[in-house]
PDB file of N, CA and C in Angstrom:
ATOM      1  N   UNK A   1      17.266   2.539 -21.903  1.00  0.00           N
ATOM      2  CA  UNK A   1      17.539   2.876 -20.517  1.00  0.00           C
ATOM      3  C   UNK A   1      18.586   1.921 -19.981  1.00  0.00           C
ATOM      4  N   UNK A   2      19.271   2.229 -19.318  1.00  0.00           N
ATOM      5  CA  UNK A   2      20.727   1.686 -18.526  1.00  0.00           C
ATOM      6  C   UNK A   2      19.924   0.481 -17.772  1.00  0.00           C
ATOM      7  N   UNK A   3      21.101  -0.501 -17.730  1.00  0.00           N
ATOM      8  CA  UNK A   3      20.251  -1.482 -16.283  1.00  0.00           C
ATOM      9  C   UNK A   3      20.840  -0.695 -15.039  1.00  0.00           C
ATOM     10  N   UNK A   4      19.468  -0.776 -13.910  1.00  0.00           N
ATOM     11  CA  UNK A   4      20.041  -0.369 -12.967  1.00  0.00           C
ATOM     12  C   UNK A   4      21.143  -1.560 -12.045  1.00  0.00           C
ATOM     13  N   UNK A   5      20.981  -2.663 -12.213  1.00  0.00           N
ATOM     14  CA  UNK A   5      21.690  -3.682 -12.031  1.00  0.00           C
ATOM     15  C   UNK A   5      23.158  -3.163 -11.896  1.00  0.00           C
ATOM     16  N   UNK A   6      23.488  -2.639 -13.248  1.00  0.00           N
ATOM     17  CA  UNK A   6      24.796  -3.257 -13.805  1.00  0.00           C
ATOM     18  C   UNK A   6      25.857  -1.876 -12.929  1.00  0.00           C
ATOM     19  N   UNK A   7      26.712  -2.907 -12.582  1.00  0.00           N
ATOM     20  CA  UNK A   7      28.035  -1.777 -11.471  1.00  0.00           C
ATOM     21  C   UNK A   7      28.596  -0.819 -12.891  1.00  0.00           C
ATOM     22  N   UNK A   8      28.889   0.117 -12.287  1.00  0.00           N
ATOM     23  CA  UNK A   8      29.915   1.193 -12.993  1.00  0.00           C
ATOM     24  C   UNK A   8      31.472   0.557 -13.267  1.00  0.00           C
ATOM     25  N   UNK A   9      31.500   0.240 -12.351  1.00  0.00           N
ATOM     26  CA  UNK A   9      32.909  -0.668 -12.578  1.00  0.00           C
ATOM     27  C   UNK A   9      32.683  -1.770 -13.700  1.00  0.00           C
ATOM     28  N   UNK A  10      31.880  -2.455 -13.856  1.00  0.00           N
ATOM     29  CA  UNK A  10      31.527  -2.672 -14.959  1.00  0.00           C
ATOM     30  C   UNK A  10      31.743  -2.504 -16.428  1.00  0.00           C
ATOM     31  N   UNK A  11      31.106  -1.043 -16.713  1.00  0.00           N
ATOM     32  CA  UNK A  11      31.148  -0.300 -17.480  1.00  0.00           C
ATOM     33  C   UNK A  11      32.751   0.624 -18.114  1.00  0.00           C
ATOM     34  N   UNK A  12      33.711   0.203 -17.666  1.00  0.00           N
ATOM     35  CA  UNK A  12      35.014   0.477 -17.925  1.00  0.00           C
ATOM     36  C   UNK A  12      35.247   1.911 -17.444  1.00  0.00           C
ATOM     37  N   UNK A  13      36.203   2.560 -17.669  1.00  0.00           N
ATOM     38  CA  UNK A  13      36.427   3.618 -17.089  1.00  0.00           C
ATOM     39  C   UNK A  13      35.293   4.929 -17.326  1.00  0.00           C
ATOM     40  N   UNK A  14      35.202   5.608 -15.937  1.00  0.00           N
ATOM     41  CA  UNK A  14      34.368   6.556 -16.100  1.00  0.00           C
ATOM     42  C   UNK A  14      35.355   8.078 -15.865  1.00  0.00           C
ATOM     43  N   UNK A  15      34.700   9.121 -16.998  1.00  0.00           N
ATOM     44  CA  UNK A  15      35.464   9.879 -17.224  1.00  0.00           C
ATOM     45  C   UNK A  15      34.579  11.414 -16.526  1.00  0.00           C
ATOM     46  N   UNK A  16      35.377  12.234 -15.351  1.00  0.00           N
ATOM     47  CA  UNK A  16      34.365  13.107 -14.323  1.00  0.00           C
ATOM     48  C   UNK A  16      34.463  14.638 -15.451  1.00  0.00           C
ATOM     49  N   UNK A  17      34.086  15.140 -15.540  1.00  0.00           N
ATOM     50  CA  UNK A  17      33.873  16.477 -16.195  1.00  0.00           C
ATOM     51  C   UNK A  17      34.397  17.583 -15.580  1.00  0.00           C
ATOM     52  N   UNK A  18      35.540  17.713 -16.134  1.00  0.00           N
ATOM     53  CA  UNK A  18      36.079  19.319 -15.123  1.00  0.00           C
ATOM     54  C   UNK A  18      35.127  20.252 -15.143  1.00  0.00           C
ATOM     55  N   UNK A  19      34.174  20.682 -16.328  1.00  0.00           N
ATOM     56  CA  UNK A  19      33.386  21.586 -16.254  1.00  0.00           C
ATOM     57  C   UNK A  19      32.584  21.951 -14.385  1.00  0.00           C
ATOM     58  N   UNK A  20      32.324  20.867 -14.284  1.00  0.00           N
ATOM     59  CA  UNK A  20      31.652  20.573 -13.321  1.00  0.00           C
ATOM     60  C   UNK A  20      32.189  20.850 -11.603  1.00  0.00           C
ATOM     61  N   UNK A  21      33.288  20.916 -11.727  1.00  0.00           N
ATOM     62  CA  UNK A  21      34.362  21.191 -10.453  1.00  0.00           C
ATOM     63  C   UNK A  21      34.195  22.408  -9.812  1.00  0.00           C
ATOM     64  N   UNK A  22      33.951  23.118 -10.292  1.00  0.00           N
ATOM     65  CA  UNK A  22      34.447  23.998  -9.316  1.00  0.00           C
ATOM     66  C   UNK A  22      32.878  25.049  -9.145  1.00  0.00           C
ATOM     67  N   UNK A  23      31.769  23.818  -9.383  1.00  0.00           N
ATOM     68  CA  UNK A  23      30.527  24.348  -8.443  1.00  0.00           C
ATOM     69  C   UNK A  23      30.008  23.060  -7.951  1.00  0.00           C
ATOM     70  N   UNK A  24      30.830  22.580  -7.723  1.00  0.00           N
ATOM     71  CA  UNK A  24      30.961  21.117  -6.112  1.00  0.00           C
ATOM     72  C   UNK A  24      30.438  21.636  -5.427  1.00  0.00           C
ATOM     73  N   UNK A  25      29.458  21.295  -4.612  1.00  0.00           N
ATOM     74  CA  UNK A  25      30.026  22.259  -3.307  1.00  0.00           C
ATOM     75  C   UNK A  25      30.794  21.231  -1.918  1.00  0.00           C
ATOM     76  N   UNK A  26      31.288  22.095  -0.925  1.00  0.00           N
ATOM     77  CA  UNK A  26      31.958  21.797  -0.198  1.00  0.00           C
ATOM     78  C   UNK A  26      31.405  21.396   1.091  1.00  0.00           C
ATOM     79  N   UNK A  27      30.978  20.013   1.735  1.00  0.00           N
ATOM     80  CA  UNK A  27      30.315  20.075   2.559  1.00  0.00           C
ATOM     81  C   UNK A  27      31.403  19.478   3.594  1.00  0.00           C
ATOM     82  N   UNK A  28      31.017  20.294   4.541  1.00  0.00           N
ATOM     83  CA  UNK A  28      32.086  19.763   5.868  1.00  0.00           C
ATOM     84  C   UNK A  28      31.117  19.414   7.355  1.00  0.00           C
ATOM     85  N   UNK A  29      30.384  18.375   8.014  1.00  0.00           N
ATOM     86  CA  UNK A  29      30.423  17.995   8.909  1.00  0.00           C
ATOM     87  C   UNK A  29      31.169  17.297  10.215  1.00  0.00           C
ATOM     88  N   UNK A  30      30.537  17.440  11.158  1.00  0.00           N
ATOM     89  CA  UNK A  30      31.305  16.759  12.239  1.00  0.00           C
ATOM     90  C   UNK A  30      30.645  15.441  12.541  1.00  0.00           C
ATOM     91  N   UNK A  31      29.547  15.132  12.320  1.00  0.00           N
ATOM     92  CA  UNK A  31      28.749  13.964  12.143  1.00  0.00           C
ATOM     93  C   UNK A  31      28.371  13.444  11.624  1.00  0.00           C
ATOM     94  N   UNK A  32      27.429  11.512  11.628  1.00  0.00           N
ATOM     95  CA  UNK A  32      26.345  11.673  11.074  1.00  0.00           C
ATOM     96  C   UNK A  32      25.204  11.570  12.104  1.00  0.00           C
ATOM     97  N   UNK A  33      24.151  12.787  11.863  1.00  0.00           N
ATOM     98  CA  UNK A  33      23.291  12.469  12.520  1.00  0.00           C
ATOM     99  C   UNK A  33      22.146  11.759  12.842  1.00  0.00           C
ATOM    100  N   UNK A  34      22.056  10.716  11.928  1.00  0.00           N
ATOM    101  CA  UNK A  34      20.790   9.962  11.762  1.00  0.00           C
ATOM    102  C   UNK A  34      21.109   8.908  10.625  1.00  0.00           C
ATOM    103  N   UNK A  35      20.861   8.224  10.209  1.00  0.00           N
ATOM    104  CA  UNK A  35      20.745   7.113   9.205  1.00  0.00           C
ATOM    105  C   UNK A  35      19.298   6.702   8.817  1.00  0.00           C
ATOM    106  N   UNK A  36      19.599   5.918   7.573  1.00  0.00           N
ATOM    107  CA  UNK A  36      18.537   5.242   7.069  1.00  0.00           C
ATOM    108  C   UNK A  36      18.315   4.727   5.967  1.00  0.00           C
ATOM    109  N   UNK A  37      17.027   4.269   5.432  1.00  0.00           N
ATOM    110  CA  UNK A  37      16.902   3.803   4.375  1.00  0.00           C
ATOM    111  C   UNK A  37      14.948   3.773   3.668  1.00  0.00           C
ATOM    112  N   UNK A  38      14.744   4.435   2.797  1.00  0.00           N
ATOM    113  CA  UNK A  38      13.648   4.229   2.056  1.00  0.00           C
ATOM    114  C   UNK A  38      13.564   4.173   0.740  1.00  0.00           C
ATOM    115  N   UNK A  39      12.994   3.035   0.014  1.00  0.00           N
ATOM    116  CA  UNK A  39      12.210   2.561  -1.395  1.00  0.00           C
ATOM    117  C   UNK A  39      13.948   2.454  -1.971  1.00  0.00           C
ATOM    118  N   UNK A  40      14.911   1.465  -0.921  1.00  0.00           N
ATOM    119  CA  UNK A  40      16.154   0.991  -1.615  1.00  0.00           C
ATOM    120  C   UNK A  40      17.171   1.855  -1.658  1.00  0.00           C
ATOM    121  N   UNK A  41      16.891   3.675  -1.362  1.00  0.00           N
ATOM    122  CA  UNK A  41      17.627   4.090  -1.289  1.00  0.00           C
ATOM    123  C   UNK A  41      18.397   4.889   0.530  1.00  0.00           C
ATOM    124  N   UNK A  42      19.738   4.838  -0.172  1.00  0.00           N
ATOM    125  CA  UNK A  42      20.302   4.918   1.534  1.00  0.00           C
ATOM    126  C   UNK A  42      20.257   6.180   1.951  1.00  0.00           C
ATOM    127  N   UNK A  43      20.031   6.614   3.287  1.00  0.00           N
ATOM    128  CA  UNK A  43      19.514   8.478   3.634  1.00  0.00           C
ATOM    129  C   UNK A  43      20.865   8.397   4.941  1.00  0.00           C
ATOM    130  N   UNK A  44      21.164   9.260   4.490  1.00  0.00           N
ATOM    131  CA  UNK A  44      22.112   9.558   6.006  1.00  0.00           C
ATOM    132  C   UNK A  44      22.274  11.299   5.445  1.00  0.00           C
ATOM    133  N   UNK A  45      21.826  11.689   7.101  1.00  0.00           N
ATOM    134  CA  UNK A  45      22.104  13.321   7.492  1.00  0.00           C
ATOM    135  C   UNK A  45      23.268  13.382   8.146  1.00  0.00           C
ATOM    136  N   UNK A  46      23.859  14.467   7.317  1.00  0.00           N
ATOM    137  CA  UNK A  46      25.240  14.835   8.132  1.00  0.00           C
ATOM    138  C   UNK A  46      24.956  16.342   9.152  1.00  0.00           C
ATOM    139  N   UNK A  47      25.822  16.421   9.823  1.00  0.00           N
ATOM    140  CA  UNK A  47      25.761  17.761  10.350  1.00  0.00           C
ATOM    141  C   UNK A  47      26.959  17.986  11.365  1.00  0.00           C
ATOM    142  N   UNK A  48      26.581  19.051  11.681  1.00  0.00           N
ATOM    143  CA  UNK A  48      28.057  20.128  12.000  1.00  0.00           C
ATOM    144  C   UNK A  48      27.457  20.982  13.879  1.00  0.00           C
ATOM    145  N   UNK A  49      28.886  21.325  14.257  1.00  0.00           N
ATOM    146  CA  UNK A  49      28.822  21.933  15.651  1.00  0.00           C
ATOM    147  C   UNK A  49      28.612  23.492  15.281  1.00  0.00           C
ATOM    148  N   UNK A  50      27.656  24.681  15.685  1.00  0.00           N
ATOM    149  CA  UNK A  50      27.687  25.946  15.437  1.00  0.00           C
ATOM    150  C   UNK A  50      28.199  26.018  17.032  1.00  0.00           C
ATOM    151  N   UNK A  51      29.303  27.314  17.265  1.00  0.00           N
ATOM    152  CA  UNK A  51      29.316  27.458  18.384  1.00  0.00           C
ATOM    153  C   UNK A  51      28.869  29.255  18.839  1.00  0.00           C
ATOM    154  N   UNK A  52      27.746  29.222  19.720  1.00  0.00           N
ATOM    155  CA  UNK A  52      26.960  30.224  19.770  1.00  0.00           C
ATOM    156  C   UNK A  52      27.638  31.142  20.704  1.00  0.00           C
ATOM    157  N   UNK A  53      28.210  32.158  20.856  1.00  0.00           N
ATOM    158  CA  UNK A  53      28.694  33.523  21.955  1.00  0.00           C
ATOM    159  C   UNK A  53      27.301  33.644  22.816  1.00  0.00           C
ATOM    160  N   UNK A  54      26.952  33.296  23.843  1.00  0.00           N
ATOM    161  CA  UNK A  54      26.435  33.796  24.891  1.00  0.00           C
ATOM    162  C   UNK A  54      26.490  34.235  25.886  1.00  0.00           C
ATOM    163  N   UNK A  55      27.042  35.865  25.984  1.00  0.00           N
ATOM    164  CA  UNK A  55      27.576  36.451  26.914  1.00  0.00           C
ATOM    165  C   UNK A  55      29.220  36.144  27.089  1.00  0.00           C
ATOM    166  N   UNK A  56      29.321  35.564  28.472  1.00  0.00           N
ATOM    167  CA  UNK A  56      30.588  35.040  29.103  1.00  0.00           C
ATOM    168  C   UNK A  56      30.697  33.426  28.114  1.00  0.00           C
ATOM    169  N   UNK A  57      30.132  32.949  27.695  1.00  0.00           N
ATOM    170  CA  UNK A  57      29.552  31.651  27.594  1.00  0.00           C
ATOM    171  C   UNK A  57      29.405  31.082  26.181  1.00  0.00           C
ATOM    172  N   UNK A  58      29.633  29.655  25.759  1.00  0.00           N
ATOM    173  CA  UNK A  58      29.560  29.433  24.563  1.00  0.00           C
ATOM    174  C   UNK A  58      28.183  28.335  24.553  1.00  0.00           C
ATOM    175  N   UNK A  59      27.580  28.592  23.606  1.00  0.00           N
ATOM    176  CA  UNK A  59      26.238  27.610  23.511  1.00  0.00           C
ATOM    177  C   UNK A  59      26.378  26.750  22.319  1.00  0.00           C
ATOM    178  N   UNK A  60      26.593  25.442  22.060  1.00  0.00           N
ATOM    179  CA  UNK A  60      26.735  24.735  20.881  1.00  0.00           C
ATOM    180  C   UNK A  60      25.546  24.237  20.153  1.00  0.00           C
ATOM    181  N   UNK A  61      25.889  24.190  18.790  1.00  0.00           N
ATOM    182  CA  UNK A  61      24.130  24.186  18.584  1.00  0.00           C
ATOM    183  C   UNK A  61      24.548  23.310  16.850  1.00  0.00           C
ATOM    184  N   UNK A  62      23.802  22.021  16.771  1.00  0.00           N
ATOM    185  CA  UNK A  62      23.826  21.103  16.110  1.00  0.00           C
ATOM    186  C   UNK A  62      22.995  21.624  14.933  1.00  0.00           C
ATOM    187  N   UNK A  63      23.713  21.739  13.407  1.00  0.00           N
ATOM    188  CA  UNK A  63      22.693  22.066  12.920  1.00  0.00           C
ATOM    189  C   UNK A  63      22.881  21.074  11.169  1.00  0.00           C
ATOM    190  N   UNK A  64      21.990  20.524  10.599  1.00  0.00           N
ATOM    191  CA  UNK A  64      21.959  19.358   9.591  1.00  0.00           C
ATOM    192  C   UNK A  64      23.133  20.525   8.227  1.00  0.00           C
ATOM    193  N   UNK A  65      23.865  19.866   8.079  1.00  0.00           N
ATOM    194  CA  UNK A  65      24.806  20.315   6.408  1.00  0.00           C
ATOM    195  C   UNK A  65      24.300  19.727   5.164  1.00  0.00           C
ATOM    196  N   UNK A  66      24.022  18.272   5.489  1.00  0.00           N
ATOM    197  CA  UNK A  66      23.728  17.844   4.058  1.00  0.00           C
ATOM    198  C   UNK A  66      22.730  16.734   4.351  1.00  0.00           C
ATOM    199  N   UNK A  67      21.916  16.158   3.324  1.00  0.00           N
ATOM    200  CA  UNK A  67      21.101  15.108   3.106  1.00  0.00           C
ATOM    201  C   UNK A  67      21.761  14.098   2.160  1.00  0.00           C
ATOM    202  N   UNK A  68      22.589  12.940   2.528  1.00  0.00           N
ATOM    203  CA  UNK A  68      22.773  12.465   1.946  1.00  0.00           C
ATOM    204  C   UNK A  68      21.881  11.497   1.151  1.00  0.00           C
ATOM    205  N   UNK A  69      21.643  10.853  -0.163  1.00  0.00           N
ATOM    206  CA  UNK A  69      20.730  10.086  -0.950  1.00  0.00           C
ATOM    207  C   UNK A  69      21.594   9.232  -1.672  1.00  0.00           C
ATOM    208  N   UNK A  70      21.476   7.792  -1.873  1.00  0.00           N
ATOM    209  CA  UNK A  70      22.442   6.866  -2.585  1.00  0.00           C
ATOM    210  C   UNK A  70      21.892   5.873  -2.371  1.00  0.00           C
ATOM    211  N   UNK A  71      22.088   4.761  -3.726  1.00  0.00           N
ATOM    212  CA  UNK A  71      22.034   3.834  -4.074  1.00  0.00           C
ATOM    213  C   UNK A  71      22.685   3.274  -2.868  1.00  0.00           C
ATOM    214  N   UNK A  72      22.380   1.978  -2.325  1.00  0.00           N
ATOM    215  CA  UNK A  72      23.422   1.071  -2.294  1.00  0.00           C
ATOM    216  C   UNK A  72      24.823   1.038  -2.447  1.00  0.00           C
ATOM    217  N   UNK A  73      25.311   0.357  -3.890  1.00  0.00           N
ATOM    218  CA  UNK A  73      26.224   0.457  -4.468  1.00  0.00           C
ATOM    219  C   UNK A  73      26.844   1.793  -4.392  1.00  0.00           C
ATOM    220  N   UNK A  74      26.455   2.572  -4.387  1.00  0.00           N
ATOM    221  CA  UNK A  74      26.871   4.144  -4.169  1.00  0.00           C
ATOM    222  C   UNK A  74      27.738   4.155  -2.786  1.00  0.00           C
ATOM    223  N   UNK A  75      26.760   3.460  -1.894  1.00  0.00           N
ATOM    224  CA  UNK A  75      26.986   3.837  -0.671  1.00  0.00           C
ATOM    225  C   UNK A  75      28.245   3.505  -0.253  1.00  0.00           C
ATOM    226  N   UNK A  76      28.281   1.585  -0.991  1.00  0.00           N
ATOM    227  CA  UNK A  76      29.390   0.809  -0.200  1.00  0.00           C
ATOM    228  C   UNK A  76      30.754   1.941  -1.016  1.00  0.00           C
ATOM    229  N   UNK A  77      30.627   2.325  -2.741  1.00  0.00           N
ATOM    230  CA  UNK A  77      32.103   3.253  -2.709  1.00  0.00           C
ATOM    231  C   UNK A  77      32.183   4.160  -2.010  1.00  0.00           C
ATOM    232  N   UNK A  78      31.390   4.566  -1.315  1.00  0.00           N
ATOM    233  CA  UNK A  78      31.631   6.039  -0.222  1.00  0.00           C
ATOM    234  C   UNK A  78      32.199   5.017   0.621  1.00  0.00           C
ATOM    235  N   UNK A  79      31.889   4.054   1.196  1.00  0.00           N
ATOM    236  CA  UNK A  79      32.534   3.620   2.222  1.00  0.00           C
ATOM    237  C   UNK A  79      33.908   3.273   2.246  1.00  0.00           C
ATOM    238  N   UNK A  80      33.590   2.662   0.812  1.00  0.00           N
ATOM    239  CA  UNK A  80      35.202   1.863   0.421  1.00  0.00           C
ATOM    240  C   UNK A  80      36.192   3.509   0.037  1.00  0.00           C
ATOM    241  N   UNK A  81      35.808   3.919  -0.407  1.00  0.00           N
ATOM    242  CA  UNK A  81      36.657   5.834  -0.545  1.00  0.00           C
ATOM    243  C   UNK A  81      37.027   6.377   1.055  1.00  0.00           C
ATOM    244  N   UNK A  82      36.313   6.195   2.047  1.00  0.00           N
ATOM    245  CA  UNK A  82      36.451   6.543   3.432  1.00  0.00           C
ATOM    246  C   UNK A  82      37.521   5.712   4.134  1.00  0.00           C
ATOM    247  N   UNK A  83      37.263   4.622   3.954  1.00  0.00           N
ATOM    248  CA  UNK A  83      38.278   3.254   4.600  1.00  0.00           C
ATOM    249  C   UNK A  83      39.357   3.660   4.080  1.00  0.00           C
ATOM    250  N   UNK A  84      39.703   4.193   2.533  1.00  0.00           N
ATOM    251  CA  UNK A  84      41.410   4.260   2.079  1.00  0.00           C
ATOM    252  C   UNK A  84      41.483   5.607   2.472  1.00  0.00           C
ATOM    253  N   UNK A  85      40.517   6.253   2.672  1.00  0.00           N
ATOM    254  CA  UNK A  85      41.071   7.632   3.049  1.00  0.00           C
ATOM    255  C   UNK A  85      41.300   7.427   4.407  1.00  0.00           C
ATOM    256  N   UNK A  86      41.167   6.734   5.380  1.00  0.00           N
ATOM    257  CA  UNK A  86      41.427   6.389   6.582  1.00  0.00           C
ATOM    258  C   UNK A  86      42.690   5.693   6.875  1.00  0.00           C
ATOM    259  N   UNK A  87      42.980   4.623   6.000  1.00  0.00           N
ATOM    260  CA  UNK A  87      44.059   3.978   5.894  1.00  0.00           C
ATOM    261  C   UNK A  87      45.399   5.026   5.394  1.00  0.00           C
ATOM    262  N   UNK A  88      45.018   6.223   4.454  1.00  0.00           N
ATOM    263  CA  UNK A  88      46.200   6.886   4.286  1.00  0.00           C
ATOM    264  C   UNK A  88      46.278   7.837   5.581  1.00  0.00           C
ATOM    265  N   UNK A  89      45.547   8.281   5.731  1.00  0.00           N
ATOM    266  CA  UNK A  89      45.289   9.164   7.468  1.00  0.00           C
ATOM    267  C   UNK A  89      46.748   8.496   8.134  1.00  0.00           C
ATOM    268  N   UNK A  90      46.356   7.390   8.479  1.00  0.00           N
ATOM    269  CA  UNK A  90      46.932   6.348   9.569  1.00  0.00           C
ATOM    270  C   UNK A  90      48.206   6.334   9.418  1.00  0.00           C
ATOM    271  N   UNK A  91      48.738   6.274   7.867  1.00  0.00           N
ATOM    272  CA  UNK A  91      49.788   5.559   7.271  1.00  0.00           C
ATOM    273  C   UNK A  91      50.752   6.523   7.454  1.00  0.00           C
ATOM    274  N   UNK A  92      50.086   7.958   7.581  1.00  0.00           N
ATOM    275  CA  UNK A  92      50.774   9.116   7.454  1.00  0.00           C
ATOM    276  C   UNK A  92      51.366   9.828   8.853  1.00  0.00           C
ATOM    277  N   UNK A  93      50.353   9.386   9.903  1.00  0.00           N
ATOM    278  CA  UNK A  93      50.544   9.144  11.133  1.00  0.00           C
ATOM    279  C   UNK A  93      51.820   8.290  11.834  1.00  0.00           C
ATOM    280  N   UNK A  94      51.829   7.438  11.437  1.00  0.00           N
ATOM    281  CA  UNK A  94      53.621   6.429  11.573  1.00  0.00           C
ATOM    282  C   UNK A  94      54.457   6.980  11.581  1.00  0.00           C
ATOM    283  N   UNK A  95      54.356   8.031  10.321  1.00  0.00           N
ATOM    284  CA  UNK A  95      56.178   8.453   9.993  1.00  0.00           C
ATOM    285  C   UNK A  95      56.049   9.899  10.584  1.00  0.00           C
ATOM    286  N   UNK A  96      57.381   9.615  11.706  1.00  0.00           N
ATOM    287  CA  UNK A  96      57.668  11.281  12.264  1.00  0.00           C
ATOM    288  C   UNK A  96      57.923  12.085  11.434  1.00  0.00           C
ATOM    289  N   UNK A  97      57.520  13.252  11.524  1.00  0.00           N
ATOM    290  CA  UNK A  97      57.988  14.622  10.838  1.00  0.00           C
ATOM    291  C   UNK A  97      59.098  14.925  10.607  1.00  0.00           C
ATOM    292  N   UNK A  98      59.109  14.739   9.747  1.00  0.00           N
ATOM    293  CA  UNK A  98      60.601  15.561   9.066  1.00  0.00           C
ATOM    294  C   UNK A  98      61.052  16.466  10.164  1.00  0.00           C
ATOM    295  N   UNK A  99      62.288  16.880  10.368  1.00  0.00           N
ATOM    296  CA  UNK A  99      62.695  17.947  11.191  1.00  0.00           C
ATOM    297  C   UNK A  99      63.636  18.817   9.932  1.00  0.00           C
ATOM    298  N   UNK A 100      63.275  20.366   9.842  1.00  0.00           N
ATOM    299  CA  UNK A 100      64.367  21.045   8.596  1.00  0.00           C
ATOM    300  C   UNK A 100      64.773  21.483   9.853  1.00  0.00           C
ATOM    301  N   UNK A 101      66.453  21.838   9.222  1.00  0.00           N
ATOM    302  CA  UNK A 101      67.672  22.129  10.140  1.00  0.00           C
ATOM    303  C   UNK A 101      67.448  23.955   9.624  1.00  0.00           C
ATOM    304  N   UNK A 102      67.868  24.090  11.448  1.00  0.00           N
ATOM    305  CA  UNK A 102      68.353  25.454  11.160  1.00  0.00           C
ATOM    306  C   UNK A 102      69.386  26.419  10.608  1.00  0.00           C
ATOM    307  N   UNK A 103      69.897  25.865  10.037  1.00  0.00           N
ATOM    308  CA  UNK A 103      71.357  26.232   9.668  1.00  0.00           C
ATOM    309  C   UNK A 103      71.398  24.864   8.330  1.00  0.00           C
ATOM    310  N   UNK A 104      71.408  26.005   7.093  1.00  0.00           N
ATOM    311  CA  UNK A 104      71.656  25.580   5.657  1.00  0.00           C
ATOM    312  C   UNK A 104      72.995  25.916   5.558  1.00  0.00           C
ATOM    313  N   UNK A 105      73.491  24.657   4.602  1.00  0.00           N
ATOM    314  CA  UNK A 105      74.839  24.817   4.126  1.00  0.00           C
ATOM    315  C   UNK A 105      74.786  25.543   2.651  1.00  0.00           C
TER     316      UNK A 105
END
């Protein structure tokens, strides 16, 4: 049995299985709604805005997408994966948009 100790990074490169891709599934929230932690492992619920047609009227209605479950160590690379995905967000934000000209030579 593996130590649970020992980091993946550790363990030299890890190699992901294309097989496996393309029944990911795709979870998209607007939140997290709750946090936590039991027996070491980290719990955070995500969830999302439904927006309900009522009549003239829109009713918004909060409803859970995913259960997240992770190690620790799990957790902090989600975090550390979020922070650079944040940092490229940002980075990308700086530089104005290209402008294409109307008139090609």
């Amino acid at each position: 049995m593996a130590d649970p100790e020992t980091s993946v990074t550790n363990q030299g490169p890890v190699t992901i299985s294309t097989s496996s891709a393309e029944r990911a599934p795709v979870i998209y929230f607007d939140g997290a709604s709750c946090f936590g932690h039991h027996n070491g492992a980290i719990q955070i619920e995500l969830a999302a805005n439904l927006l309900m047609p009522i009549g003239a009227a829109v009713r918004v209605d909060v409803v859970q997408t995913a259960h997240l479950r992770c190690s620790p160590g799990a957790a902090l690379a989600l975090r550390e994966a979020l922070d650079k995905a944040l940092a490229m967000h940002q980075q990308g934000q700086q530089h104005p948009p290209e402008t294409i000209p109307t008139v090609k030579n």
